[in-house]
N, C-alpha and C. Protein backbone atom coordinates (compact mmCIF):
# COMPACT_ATOMS: atom_id res chain seq x y z
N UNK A 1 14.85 29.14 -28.40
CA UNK A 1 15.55 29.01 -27.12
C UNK A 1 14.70 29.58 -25.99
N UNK A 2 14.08 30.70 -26.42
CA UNK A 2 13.32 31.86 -25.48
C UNK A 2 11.82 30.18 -24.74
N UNK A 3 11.68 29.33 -25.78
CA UNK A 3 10.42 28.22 -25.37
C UNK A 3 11.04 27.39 -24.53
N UNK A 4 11.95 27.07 -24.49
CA UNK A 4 12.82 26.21 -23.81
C UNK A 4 13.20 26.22 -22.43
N UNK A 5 13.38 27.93 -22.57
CA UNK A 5 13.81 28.48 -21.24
C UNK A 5 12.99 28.47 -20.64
N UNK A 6 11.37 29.16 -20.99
CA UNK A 6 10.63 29.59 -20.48
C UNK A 6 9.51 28.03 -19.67
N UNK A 7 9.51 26.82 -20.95
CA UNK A 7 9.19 25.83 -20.28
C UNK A 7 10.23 25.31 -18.92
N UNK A 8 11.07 25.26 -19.48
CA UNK A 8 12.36 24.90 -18.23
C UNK A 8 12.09 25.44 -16.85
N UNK A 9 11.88 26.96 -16.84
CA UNK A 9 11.42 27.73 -15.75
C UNK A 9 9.51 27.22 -15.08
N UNK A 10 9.05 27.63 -15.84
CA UNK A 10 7.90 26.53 -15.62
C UNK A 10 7.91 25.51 -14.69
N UNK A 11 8.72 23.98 -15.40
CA UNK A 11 8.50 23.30 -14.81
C UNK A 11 9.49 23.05 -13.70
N UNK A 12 10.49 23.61 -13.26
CA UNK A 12 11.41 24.22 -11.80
C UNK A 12 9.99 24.49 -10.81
N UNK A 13 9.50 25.92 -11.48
CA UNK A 13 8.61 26.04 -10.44
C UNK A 13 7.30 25.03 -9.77
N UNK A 14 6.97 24.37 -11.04
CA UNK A 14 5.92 22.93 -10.28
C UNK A 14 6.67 22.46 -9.73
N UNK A 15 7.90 22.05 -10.12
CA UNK A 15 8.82 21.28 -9.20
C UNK A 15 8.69 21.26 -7.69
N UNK A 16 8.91 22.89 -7.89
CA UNK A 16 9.23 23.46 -6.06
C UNK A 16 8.15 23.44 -5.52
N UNK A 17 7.06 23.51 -6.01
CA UNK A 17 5.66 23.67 -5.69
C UNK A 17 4.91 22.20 -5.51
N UNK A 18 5.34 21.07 -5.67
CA UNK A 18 5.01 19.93 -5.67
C UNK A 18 5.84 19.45 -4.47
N UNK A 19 7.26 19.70 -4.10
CA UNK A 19 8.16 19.07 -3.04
C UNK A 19 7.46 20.03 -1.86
N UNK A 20 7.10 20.91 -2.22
CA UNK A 20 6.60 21.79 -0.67
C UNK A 20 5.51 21.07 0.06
N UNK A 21 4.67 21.02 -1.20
CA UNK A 21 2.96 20.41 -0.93
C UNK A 21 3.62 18.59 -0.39
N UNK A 22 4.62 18.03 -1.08
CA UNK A 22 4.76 16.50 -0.63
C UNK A 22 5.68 16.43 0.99
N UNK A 23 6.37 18.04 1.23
CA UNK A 23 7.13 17.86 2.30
C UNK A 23 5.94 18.17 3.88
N UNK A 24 5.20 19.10 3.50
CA UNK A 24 4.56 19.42 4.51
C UNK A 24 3.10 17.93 4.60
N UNK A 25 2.83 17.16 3.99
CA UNK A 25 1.83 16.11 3.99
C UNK A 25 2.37 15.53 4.72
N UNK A 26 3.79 15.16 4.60
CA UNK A 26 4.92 13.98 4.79
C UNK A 26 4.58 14.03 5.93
N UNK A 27 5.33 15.40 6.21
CA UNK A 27 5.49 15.77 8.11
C UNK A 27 3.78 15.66 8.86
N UNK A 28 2.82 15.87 7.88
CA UNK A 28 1.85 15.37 9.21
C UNK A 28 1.48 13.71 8.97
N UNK A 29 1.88 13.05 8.00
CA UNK A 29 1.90 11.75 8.22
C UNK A 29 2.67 11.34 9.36
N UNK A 30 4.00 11.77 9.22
CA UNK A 30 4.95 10.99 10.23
C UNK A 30 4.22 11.31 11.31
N UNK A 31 4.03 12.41 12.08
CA UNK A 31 3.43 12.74 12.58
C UNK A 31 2.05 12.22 13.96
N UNK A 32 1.31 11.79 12.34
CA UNK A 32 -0.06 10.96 12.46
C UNK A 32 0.81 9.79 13.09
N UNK A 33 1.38 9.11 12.38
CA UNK A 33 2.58 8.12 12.78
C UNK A 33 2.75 7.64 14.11
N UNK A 34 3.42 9.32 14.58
CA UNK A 34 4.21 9.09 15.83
C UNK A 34 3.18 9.27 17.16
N UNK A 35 1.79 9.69 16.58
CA UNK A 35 0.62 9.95 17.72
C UNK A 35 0.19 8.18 17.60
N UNK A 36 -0.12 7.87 16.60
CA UNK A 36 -0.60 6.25 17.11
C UNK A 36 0.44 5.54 17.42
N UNK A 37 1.41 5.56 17.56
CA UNK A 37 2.73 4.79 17.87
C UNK A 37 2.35 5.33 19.52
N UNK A 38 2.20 6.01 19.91
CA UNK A 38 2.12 6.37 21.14
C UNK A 38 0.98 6.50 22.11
N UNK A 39 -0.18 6.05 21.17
CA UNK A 39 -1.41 5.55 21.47
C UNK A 39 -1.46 3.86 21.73
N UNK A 40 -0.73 3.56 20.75
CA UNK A 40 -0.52 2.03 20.85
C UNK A 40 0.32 1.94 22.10
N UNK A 41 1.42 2.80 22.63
CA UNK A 41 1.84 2.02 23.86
C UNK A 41 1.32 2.41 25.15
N UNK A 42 0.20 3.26 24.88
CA UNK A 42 -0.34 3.49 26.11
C UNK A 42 -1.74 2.49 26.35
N UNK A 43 -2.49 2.22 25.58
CA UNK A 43 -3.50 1.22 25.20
C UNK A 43 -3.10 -0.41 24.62
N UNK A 44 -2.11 -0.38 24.45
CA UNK A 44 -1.80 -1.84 24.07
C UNK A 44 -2.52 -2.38 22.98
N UNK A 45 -3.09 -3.51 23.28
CA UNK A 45 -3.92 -4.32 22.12
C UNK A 45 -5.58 -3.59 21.83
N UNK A 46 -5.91 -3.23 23.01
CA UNK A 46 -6.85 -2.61 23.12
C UNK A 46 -7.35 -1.57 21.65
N UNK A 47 -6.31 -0.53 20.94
CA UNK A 47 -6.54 -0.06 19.99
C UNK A 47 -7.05 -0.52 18.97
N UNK A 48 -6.41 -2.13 18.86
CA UNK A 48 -7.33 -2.78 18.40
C UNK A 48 -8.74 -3.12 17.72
N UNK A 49 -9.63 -2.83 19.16
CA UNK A 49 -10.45 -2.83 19.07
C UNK A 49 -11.45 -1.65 19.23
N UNK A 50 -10.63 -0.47 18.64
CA UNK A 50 -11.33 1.11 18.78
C UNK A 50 -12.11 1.48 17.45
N UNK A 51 -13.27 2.08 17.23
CA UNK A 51 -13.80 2.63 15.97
C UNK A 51 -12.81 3.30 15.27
N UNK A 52 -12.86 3.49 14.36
CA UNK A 52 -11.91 4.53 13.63
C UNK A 52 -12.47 6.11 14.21
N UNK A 53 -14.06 5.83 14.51
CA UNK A 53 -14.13 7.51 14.78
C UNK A 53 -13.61 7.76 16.11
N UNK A 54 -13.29 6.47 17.07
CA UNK A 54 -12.50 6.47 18.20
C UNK A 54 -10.82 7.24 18.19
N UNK A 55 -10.71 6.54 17.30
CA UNK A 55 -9.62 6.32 16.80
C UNK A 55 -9.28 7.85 16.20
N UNK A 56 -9.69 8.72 15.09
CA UNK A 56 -10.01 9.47 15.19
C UNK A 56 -9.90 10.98 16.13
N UNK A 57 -10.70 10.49 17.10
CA UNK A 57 -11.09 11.54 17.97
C UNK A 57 -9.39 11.54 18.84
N UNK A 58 -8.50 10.46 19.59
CA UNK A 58 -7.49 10.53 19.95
C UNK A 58 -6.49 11.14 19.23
N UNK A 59 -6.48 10.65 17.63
CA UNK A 59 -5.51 11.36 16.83
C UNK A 59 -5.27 12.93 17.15
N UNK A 60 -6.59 13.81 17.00
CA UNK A 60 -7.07 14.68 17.10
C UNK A 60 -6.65 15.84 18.15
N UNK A 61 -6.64 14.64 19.54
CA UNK A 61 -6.71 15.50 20.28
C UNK A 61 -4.98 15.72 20.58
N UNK A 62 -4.32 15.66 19.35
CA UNK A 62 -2.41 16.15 19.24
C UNK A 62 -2.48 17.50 18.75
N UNK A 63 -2.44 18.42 19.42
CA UNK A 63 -1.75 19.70 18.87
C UNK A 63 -0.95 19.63 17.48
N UNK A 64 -0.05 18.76 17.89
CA UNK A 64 1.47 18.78 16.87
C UNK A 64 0.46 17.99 15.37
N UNK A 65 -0.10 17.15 15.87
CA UNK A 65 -0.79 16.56 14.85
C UNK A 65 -1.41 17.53 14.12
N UNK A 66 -2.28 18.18 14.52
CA UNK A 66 -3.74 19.23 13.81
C UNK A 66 -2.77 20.34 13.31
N UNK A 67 -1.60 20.75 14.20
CA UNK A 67 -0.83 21.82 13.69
C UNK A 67 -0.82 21.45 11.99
N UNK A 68 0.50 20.33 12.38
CA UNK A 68 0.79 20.21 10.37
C UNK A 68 0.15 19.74 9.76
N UNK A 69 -1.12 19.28 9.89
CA UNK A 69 -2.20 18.94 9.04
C UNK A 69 -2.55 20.33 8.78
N UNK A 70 -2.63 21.22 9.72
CA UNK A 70 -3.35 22.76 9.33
C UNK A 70 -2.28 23.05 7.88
N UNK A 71 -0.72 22.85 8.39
CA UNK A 71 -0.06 23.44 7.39
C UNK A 71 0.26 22.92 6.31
N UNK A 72 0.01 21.61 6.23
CA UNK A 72 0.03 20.96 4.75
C UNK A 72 -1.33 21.65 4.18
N UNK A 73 -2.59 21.26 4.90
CA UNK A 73 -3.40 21.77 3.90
C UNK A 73 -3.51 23.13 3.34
N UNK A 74 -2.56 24.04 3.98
CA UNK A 74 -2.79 25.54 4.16
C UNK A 74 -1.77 25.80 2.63
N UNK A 75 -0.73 24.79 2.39
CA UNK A 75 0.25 24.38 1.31
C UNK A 75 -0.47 23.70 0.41
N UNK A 76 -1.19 23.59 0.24
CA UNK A 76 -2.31 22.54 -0.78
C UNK A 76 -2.53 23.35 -2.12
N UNK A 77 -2.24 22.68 -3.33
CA UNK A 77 -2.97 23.76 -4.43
C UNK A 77 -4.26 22.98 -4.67
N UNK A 78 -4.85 21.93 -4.31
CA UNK A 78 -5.90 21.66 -4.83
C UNK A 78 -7.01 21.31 -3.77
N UNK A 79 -8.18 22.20 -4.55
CA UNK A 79 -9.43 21.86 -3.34
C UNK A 79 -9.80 20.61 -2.99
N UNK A 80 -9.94 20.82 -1.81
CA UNK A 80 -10.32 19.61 -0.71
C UNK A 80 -11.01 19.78 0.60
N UNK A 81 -11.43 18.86 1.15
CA UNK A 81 -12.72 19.41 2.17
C UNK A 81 -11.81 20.06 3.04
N UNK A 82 -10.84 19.71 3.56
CA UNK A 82 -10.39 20.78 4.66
C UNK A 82 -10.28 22.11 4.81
N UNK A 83 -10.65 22.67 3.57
CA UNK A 83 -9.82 23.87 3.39
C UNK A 83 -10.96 24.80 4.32
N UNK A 84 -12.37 24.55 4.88
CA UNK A 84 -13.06 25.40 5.84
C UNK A 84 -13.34 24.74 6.47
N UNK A 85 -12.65 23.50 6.98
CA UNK A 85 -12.87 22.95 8.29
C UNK A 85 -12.53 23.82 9.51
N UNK A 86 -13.12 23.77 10.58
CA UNK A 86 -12.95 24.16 12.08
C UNK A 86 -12.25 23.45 12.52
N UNK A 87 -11.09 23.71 12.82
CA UNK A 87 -9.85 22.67 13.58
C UNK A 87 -9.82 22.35 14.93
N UNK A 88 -10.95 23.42 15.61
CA UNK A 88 -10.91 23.09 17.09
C UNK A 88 -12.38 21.89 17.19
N UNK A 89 -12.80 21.10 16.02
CA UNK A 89 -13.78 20.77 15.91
C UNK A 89 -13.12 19.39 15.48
N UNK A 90 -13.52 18.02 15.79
CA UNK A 90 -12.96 16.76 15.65
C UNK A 90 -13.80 16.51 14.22
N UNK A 91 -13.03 16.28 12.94
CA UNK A 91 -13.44 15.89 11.69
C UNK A 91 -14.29 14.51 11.86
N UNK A 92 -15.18 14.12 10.79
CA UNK A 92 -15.29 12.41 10.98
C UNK A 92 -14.35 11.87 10.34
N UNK A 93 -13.76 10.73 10.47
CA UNK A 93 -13.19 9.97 10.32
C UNK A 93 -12.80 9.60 9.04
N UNK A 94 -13.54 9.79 8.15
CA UNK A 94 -13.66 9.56 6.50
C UNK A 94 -12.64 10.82 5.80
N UNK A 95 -12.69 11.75 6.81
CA UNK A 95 -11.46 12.80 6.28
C UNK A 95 -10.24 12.38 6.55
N UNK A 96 -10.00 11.45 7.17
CA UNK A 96 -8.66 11.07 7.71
C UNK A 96 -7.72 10.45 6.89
N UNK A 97 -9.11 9.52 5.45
CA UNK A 97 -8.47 9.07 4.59
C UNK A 97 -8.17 9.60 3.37
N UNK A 98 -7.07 10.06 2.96
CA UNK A 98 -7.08 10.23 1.48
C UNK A 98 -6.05 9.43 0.38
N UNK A 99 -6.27 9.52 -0.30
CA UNK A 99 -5.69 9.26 -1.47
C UNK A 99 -5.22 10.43 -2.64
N UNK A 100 -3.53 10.26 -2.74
CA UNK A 100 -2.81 10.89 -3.68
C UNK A 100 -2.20 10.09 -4.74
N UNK A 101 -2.60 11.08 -6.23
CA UNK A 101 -2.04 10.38 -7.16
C UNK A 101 -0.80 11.45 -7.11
N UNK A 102 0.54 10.84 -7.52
CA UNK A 102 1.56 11.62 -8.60
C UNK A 102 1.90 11.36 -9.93
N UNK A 103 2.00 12.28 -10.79
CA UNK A 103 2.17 11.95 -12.19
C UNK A 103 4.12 12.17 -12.80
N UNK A 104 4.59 11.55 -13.21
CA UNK A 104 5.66 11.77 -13.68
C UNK A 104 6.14 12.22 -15.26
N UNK A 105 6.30 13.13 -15.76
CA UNK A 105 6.73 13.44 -17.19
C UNK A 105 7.73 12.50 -17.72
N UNK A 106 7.44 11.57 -18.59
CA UNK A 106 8.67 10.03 -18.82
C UNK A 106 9.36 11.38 -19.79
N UNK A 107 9.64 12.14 -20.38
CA UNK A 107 10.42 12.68 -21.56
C UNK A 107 11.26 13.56 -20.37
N UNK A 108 10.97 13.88 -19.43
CA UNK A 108 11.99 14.49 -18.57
C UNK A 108 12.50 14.26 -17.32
N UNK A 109 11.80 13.00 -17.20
CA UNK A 109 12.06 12.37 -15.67
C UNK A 109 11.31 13.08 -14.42
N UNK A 110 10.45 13.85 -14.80
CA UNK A 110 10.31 15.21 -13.59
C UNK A 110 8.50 14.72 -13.46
């Protein structure tokens, strides 16, 4: 019983530790979101036709943006280039993209 519990407790805590790390990403996606949504209506079609490191550099220059990017990554358990980036410093562009896997346990749904 004492294995049971103790896995049980375990995996609660990845649990909580996985919704933190997926809640604070979330919020600087939307985020990212709501800065080009608002780039797009100030530039129109024009964005269009911007570099990504253009593109980029505007994202950037959002407070609210760089904030929760600071704090997702600051919530991060796994290394990644940001973690000694200079934030008052415009990243290139290639950081902007990432890719997340999630894995699901099929024997417990979790």
């Amino acid at each position: 019983a004492t294995n049971n519990w103790s896995d049980s407790m375990r995996r609660l805590r990845a649990k909580s530790t996985l919704k933190m790390q997926l809640t604070h990403r979330l919020a600087a996606v939307e985020e990212g979101r709501k800065v080009a949504n608002r780039m797009m209506e100030s530039v129109g079609d024009q964005m269009f036709f911007l570099s990504e490191t253009d593109t980029c550099s505007l994202l950037w220059t959002d407070d609210r943006f760089r904030s929760k990017l600071r704090n997702a990554i600051s919530n991060s358990q796994e290394t990644n280039a940001w973690t000694n980036h200079n934030f008052n410093l415009t990243p290139s562009s290639d950081m902007l993209n990432h890719v997340m896997i999630s894995i699901e346990e099929v024997s417990s749904r979790e």
